[in-house]
PDB file of N, CA and C in Angstrom:
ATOM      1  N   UNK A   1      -5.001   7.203   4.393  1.00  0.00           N
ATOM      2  CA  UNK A   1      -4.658   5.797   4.380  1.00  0.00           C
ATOM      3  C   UNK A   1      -5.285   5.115   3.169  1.00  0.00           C
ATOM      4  N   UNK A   2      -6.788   5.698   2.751  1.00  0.00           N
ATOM      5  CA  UNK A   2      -7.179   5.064   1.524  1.00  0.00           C
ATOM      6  C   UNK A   2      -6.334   5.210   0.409  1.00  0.00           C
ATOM      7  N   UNK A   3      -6.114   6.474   0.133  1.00  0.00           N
ATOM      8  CA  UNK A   3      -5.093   6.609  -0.789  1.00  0.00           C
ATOM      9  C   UNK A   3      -3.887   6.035  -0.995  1.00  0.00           C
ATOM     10  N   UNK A   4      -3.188   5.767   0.141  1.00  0.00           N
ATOM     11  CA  UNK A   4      -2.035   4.752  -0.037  1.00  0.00           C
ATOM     12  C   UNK A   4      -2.616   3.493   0.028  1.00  0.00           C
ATOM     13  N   UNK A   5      -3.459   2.594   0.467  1.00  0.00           N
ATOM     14  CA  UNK A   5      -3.740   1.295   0.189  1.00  0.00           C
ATOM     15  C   UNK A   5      -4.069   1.161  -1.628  1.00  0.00           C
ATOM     16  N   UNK A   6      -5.021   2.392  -1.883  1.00  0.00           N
ATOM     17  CA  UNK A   6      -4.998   2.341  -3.535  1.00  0.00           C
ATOM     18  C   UNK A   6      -4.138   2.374  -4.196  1.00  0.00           C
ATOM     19  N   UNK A   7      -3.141   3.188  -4.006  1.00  0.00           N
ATOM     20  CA  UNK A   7      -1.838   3.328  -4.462  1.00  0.00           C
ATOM     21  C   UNK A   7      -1.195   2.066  -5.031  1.00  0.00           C
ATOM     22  N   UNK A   8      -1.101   1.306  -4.261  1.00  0.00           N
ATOM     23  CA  UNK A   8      -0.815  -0.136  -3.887  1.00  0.00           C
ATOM     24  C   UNK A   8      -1.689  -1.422  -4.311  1.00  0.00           C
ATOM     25  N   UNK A   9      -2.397  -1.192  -4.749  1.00  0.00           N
ATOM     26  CA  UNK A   9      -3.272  -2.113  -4.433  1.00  0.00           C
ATOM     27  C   UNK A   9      -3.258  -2.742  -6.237  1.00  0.00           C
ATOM     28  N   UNK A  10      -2.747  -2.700  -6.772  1.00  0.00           N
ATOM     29  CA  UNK A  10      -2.101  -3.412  -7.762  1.00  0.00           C
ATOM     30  C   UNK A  10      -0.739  -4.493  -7.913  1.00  0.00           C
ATOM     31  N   UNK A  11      -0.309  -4.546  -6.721  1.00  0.00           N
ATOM     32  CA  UNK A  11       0.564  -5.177  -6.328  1.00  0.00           C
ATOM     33  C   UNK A  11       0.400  -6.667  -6.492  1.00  0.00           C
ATOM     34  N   UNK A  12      -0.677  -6.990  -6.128  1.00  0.00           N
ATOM     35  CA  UNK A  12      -0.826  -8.678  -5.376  1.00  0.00           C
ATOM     36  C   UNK A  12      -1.016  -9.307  -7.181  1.00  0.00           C
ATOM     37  N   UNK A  13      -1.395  -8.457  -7.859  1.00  0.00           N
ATOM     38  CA  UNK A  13      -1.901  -9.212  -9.497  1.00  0.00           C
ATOM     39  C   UNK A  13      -0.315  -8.832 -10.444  1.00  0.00           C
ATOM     40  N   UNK A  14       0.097  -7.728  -9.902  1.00  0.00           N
ATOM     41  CA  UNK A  14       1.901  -7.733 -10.829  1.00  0.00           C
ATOM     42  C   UNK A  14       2.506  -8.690 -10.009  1.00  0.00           C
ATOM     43  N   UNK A  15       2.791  -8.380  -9.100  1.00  0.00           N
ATOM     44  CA  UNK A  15       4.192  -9.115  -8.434  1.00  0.00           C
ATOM     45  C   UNK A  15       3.800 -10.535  -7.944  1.00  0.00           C
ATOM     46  N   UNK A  16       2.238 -11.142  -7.775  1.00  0.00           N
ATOM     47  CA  UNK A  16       2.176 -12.500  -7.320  1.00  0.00           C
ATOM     48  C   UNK A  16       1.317 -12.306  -6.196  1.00  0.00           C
ATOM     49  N   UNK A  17       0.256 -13.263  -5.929  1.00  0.00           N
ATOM     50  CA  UNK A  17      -0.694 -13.132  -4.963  1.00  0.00           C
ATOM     51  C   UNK A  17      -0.014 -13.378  -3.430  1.00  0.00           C
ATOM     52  N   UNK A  18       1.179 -14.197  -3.039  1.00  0.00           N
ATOM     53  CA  UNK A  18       2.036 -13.383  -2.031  1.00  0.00           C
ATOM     54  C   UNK A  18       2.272 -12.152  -1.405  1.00  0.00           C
ATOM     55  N   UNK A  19       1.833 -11.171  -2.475  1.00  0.00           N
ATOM     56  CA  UNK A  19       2.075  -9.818  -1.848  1.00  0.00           C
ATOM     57  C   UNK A  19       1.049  -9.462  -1.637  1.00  0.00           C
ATOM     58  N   UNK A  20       1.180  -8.829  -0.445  1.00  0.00           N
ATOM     59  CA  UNK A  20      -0.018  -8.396   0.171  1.00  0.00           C
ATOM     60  C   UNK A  20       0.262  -7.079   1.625  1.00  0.00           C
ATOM     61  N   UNK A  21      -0.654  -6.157   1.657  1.00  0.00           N
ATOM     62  CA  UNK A  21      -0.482  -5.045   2.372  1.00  0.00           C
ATOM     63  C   UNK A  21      -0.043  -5.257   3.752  1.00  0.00           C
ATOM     64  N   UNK A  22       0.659  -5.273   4.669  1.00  0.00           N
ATOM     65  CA  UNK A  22       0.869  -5.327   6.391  1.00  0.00           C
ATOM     66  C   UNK A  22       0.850  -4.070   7.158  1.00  0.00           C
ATOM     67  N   UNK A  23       0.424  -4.232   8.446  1.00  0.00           N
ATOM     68  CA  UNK A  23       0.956  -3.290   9.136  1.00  0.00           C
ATOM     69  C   UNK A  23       1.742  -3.771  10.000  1.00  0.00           C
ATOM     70  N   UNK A  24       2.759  -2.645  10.180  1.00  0.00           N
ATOM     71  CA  UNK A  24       4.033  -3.301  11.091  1.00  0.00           C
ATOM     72  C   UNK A  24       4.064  -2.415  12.081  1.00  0.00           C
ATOM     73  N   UNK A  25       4.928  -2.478  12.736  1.00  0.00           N
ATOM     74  CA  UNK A  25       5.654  -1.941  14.246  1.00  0.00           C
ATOM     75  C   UNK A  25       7.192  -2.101  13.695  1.00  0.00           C
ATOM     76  N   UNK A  26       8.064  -0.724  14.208  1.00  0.00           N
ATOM     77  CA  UNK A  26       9.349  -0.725  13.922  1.00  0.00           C
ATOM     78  C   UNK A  26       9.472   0.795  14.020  1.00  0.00           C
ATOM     79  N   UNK A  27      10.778   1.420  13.625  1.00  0.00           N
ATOM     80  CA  UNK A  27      11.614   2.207  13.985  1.00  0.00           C
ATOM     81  C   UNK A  27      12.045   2.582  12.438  1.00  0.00           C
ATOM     82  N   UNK A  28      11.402   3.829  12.159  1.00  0.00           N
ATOM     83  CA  UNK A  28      11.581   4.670  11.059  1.00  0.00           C
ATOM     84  C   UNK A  28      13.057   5.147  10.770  1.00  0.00           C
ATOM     85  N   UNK A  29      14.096   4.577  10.119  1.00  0.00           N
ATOM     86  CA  UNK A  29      15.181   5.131  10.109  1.00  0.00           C
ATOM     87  C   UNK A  29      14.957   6.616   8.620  1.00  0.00           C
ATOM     88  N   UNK A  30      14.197   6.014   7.679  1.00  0.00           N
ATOM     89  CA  UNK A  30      14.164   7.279   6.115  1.00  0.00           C
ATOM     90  C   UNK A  30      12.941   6.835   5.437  1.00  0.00           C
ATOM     91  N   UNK A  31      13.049   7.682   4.633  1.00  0.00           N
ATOM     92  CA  UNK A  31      12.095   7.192   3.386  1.00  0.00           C
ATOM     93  C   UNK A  31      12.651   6.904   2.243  1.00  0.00           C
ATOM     94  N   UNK A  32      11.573   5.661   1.596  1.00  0.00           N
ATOM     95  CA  UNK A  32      11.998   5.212   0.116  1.00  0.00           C
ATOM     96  C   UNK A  32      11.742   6.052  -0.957  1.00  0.00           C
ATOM     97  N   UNK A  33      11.976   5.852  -2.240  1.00  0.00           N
ATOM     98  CA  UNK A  33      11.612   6.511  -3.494  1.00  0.00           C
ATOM     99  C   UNK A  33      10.120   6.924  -3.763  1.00  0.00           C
ATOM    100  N   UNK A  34       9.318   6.374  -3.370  1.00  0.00           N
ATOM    101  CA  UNK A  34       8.120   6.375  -3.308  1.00  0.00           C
ATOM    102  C   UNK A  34       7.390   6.886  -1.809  1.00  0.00           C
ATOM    103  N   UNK A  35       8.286   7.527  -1.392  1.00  0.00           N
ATOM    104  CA  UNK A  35       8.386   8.234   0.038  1.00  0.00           C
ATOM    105  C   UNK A  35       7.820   7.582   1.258  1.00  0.00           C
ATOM    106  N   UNK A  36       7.783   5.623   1.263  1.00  0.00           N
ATOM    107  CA  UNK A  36       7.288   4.869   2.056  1.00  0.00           C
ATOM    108  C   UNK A  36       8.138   5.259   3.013  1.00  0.00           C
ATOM    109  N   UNK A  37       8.213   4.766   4.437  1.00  0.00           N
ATOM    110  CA  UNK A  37       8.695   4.913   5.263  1.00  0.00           C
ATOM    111  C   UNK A  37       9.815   3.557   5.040  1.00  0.00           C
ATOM    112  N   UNK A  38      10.747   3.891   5.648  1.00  0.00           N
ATOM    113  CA  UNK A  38      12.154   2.529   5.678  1.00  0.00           C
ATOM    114  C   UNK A  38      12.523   2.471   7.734  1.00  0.00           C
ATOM    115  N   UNK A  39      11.742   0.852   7.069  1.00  0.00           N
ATOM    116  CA  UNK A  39      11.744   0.297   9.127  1.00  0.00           C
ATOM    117  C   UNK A  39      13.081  -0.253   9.591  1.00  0.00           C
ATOM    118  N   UNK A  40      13.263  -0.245  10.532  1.00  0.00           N
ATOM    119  CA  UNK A  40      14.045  -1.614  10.846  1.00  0.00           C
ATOM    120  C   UNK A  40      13.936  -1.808  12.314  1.00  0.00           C
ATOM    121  N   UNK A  41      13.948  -2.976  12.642  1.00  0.00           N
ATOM    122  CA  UNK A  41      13.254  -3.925  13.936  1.00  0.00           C
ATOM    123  C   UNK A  41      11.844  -3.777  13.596  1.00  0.00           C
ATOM    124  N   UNK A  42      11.953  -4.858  12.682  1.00  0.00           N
ATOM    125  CA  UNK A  42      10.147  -4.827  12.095  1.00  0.00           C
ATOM    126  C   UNK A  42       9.525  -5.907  12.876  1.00  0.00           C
ATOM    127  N   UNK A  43       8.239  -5.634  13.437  1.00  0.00           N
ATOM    128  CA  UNK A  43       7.188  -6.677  14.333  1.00  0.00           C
ATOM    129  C   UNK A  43       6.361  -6.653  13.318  1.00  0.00           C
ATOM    130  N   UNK A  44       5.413  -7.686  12.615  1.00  0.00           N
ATOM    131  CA  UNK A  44       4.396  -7.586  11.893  1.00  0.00           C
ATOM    132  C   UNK A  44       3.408  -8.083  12.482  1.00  0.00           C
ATOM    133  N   UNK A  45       2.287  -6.958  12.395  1.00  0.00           N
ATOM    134  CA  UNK A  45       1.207  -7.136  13.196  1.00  0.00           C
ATOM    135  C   UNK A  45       0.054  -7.879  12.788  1.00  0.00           C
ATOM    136  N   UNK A  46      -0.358  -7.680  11.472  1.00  0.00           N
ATOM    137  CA  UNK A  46      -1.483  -8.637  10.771  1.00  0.00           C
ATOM    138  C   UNK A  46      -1.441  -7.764   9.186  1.00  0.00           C
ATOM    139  N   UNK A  47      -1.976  -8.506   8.624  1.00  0.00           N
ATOM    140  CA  UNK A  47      -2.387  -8.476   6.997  1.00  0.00           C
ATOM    141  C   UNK A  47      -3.546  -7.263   7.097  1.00  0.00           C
ATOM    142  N   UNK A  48      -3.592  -6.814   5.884  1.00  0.00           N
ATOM    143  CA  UNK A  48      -4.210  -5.447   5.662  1.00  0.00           C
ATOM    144  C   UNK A  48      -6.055  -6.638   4.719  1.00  0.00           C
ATOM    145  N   UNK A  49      -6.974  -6.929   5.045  1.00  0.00           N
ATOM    146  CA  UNK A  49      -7.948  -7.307   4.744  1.00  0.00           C
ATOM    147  C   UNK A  49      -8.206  -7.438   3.494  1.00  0.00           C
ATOM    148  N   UNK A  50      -8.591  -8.393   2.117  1.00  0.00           N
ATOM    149  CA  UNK A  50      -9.445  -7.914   0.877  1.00  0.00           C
ATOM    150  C   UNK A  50     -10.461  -7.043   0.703  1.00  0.00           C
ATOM    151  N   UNK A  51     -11.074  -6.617   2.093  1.00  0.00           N
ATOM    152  CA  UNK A  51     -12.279  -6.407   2.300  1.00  0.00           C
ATOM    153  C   UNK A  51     -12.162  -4.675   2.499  1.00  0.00           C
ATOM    154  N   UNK A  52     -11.009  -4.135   2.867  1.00  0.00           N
ATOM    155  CA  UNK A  52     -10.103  -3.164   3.635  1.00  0.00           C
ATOM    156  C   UNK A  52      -9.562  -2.191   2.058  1.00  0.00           C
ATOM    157  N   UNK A  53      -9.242  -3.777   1.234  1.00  0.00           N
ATOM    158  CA  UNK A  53      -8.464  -2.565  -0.135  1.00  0.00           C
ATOM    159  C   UNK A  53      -9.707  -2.269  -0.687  1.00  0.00           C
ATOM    160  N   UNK A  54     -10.512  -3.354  -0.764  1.00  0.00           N
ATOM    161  CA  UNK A  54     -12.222  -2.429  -1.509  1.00  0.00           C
ATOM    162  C   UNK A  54     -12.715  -1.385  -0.686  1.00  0.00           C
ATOM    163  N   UNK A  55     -12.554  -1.186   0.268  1.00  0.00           N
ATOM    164  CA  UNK A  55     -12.912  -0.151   0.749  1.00  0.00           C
ATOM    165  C   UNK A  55     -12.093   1.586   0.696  1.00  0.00           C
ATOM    166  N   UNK A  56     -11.181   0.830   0.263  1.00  0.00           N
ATOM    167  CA  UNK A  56      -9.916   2.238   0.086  1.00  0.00           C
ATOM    168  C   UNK A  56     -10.078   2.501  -1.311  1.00  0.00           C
ATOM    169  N   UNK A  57     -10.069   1.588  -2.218  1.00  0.00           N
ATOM    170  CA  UNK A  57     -10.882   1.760  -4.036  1.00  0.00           C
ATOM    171  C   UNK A  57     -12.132   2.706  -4.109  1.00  0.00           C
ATOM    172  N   UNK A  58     -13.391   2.199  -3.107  1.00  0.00           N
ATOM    173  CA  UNK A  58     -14.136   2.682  -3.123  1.00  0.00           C
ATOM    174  C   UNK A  58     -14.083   4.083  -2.991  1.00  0.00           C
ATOM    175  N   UNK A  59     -13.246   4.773  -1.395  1.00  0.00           N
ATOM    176  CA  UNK A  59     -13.076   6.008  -1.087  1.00  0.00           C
ATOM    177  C   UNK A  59     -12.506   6.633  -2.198  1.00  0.00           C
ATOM    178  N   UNK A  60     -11.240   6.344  -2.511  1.00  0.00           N
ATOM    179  CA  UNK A  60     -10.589   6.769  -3.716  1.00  0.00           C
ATOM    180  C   UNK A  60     -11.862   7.680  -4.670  1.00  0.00           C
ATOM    181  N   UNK A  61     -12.426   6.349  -5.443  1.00  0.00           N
ATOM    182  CA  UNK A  61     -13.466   6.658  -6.565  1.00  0.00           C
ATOM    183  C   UNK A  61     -14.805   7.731  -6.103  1.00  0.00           C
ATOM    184  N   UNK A  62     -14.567   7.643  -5.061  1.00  0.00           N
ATOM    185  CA  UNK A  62     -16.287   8.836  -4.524  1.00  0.00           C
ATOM    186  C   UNK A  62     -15.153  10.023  -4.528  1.00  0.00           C
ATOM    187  N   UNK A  63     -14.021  10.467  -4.436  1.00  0.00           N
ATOM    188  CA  UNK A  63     -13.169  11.375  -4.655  1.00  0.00           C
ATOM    189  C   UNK A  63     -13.303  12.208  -6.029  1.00  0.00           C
ATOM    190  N   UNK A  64     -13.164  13.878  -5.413  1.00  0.00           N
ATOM    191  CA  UNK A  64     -13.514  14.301  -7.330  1.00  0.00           C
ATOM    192  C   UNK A  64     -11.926  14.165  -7.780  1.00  0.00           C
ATOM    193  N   UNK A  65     -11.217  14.469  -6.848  1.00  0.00           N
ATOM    194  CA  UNK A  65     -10.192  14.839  -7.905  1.00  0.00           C
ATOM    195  C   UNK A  65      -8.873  12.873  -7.790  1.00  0.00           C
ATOM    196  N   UNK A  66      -9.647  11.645  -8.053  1.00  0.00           N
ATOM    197  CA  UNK A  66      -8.975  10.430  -7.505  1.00  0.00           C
ATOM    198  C   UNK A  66      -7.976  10.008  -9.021  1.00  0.00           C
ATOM    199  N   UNK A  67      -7.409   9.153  -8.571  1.00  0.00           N
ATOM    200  CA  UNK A  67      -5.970   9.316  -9.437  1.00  0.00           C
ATOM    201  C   UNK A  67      -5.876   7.526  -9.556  1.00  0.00           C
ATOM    202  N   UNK A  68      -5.304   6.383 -10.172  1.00  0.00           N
ATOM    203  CA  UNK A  68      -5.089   5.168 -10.634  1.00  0.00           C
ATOM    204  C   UNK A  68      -4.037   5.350  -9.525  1.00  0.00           C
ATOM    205  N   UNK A  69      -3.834   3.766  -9.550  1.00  0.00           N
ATOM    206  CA  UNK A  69      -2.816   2.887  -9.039  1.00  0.00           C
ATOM    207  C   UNK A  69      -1.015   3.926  -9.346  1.00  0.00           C
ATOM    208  N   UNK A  70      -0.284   3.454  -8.188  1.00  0.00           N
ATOM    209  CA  UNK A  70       1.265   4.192  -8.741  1.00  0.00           C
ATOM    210  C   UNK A  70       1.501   2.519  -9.796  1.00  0.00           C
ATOM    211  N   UNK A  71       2.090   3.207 -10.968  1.00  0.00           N
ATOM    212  CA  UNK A  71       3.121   2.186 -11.307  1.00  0.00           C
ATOM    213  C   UNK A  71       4.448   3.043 -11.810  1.00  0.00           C
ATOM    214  N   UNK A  72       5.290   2.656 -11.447  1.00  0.00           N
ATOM    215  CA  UNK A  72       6.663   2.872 -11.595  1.00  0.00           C
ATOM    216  C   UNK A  72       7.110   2.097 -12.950  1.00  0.00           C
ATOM    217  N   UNK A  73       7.538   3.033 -13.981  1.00  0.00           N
ATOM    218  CA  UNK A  73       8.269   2.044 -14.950  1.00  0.00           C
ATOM    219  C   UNK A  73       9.674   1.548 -14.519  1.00  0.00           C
ATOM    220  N   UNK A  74      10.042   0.226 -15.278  1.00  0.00           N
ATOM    221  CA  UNK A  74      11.124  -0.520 -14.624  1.00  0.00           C
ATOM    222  C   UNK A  74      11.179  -1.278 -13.604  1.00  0.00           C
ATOM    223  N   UNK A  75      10.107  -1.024 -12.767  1.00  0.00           N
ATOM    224  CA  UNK A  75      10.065  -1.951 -11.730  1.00  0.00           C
ATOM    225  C   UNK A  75       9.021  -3.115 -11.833  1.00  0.00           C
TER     226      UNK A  75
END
């Protein structure tokens, strides 16, 4: 889970401080390009913490073999 919150966690400073991590409830129909899961009948349960992505940065970085943020060109 750290790894995908890091993954991500460049989001809220590209795309606008609006974006921000959730966890949801819903019904897995596929996966996206980036092999997220694709919901539908989405319940959103609460916001993923500031406090939550420093902690997934952190894990990341005590990692030997840890890797940067995904960015996708074009998007």
């Amino acid at each position: 889970m750290a790894r995908r919150l890091y993954d991500y966690a460049h989001l809220p400073h590209e795309k606008g401080p609006g974006v921000r991590p959730w966890v949801l409830s819903g019904r897995e129909t596929g996966r996206g390009p980036d092999n997220e899961p694709l919901v539908v009948d989405v319940d959103p349960l609460c916001r993923i913490a500031d406090g939550v992505i420093d902690e997934a940065r952190a894990e990341v970085a005590r990692q030997e073999r840890a890797w940067g943020p995904l960015r996708r060109g074009g998007r």
